[in-house]
C-alpha atoms as a PDB file:
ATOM      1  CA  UNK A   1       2.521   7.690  16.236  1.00  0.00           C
ATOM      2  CA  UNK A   2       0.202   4.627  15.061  1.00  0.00           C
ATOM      3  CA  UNK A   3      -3.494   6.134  13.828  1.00  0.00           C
ATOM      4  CA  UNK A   4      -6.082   3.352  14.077  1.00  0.00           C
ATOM      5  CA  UNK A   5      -5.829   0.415  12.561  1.00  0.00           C
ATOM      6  CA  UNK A   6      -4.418  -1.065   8.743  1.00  0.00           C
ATOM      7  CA  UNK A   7      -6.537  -2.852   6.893  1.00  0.00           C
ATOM      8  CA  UNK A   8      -4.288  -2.848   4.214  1.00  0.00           C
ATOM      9  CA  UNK A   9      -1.839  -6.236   3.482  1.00  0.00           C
ATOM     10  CA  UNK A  10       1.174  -6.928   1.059  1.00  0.00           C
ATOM     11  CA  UNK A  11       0.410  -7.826  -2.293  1.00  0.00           C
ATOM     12  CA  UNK A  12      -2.994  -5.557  -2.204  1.00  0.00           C
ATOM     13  CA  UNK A  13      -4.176  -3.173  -5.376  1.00  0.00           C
ATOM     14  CA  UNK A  14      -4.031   0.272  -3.918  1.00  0.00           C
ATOM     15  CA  UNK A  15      -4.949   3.855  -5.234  1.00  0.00           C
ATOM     16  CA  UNK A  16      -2.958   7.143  -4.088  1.00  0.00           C
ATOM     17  CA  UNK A  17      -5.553   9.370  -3.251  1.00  0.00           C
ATOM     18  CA  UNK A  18      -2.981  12.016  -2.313  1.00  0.00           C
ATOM     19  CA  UNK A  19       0.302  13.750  -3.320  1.00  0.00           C
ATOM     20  CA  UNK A  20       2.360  13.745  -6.103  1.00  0.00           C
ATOM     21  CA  UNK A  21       1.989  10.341  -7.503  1.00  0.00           C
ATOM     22  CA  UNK A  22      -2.228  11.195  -6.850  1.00  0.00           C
ATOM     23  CA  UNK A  23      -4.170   8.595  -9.239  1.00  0.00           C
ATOM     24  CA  UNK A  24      -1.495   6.399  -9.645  1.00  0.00           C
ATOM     25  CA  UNK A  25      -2.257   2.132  -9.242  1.00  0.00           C
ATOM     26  CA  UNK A  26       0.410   0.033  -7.482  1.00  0.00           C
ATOM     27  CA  UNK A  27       0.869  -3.419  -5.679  1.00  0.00           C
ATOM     28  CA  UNK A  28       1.978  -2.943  -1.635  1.00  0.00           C
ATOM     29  CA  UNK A  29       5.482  -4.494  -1.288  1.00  0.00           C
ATOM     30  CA  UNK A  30       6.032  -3.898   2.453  1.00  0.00           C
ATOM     31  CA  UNK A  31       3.760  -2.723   4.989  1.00  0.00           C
ATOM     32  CA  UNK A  32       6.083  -0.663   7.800  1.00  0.00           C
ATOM     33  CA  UNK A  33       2.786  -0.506  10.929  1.00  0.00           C
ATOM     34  CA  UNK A  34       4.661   1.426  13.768  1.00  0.00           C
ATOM     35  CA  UNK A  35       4.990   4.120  11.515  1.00  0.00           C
ATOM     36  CA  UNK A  36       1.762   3.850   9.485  1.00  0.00           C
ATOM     37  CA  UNK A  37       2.952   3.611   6.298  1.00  0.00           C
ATOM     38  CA  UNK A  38       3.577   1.461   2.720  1.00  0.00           C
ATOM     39  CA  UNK A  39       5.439   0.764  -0.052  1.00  0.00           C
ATOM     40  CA  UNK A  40       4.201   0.794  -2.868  1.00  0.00           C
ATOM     41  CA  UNK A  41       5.854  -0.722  -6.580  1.00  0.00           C
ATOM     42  CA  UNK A  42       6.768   2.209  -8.689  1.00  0.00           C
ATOM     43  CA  UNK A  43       4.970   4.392  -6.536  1.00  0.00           C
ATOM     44  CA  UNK A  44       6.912   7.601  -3.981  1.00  0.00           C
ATOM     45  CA  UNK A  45      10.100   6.936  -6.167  1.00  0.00           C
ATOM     46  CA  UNK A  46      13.190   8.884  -4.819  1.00  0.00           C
ATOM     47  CA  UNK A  47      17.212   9.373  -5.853  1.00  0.00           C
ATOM     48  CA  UNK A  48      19.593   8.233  -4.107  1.00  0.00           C
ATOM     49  CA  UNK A  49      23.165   9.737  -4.731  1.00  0.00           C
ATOM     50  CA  UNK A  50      25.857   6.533  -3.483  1.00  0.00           C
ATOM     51  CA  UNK A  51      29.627   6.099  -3.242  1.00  0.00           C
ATOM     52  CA  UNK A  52      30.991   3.358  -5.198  1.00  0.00           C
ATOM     53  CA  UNK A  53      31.377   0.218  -2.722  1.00  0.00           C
ATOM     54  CA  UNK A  54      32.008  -3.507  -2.565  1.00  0.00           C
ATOM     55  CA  UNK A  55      27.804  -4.145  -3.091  1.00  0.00           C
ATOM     56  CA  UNK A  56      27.190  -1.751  -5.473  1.00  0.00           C
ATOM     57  CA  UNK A  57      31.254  -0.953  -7.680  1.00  0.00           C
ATOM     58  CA  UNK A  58      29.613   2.051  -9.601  1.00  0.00           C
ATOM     59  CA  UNK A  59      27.869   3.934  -7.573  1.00  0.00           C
ATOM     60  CA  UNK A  60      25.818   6.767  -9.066  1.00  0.00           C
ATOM     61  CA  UNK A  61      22.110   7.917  -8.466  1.00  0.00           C
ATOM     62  CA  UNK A  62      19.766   4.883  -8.088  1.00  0.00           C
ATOM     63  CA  UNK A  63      16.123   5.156  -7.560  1.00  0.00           C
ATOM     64  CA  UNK A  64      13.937   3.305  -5.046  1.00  0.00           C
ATOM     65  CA  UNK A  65      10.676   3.305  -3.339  1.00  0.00           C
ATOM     66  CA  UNK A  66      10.000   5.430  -0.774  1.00  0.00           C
ATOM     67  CA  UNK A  67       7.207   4.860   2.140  1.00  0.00           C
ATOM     68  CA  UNK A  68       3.896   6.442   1.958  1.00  0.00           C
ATOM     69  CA  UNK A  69       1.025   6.778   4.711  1.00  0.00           C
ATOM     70  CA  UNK A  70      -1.486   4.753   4.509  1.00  0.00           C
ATOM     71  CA  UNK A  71      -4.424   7.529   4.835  1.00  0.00           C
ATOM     72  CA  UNK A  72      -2.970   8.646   1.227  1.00  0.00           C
ATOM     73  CA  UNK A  73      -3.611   4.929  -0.327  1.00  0.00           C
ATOM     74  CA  UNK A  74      -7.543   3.459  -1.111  1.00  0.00           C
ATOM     75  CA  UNK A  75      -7.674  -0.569  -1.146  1.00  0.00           C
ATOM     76  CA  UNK A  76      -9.007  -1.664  -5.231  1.00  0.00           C
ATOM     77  CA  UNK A  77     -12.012  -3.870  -4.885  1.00  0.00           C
ATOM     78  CA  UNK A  78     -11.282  -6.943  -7.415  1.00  0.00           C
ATOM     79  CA  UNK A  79     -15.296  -6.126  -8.370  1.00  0.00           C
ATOM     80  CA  UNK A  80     -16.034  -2.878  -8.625  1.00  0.00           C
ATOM     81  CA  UNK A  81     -12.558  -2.185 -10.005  1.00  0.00           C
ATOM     82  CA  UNK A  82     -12.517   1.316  -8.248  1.00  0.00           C
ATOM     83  CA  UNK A  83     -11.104   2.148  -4.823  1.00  0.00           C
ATOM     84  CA  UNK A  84     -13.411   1.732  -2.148  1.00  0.00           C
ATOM     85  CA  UNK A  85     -13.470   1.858   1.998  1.00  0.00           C
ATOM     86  CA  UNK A  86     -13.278  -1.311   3.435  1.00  0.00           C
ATOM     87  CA  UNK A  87     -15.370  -2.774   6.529  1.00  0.00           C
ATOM     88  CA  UNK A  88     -14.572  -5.798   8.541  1.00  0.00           C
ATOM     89  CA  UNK A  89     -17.204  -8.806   8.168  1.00  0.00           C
ATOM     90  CA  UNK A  90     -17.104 -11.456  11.124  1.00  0.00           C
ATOM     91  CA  UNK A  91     -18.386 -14.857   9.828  1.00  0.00           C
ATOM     92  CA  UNK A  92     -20.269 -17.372  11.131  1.00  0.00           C
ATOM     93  CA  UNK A  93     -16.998 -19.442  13.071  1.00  0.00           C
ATOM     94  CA  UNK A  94     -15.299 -15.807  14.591  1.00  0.00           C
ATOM     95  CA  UNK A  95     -12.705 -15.082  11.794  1.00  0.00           C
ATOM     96  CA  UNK A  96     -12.794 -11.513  10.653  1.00  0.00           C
ATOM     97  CA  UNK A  97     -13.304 -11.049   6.486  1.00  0.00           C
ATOM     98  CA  UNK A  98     -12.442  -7.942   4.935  1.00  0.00           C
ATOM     99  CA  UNK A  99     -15.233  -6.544   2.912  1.00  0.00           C
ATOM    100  CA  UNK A 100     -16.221  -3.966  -0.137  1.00  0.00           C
ATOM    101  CA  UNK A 101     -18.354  -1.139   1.140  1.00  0.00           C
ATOM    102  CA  UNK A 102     -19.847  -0.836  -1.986  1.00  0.00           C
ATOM    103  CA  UNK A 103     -20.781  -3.966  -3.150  1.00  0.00           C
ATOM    104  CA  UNK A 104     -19.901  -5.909  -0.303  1.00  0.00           C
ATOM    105  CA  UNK A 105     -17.709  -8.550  -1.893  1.00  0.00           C
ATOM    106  CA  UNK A 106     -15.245 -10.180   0.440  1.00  0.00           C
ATOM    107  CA  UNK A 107     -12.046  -8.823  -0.363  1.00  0.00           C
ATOM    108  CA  UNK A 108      -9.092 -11.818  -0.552  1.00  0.00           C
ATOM    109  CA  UNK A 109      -7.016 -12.479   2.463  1.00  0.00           C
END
């Protein structure tokens, strides 16, 4: 089930605001929208026990990133330097801007 919308893109500064990796700073590598969540770099990390196979001759426990919702994540404004809500700004020619609440710097797209 999809809640609302994501205004969160790869390659955005995010804060976990929940959970066991709570206070923790990552980079998004993959957004995953049907099911609401994100994957964050070094962020959610699981083991993975696997067989020894052509890809991968040893086998043995690796670890990877594992998806997290997005209501658990906060957006880091490049300003302020502290996670923050984000509104949507429409300019001037119709494109939509995403903005700091706080101090209302456009946030890069």
């Amino acid at each position: 089930m999809q809640t609302g919308r994501n205004y969160l893109k790869v390659d955005d500064q995010v804060e976990v605001i929940a959970g066991k990796d709570k206070g923790r700073v990552g980079k998004i590598t993959r957004i995953l929208p049907k099911e609401s969540r994100a994957i964050v770099e070094k962020i959610n990390v699981v083991k993975r026990h696997t067989k020894p196979s052509m890809a991968n001759q040893q086998g043995g426990i690796l670890e990877k990133d594992a998806p997290i919702h997005v209501s658990n994540l906060m957006l880091i404004c490049g300003k302020c330097a502290k996670p923050v809500r984000i509104k949507m700004n429409v300019l001037e020619d119709g494109t939509k801007t995403r903005a700091c609440k706080k101090c209302g710097e456009s946030i890069g797209d």
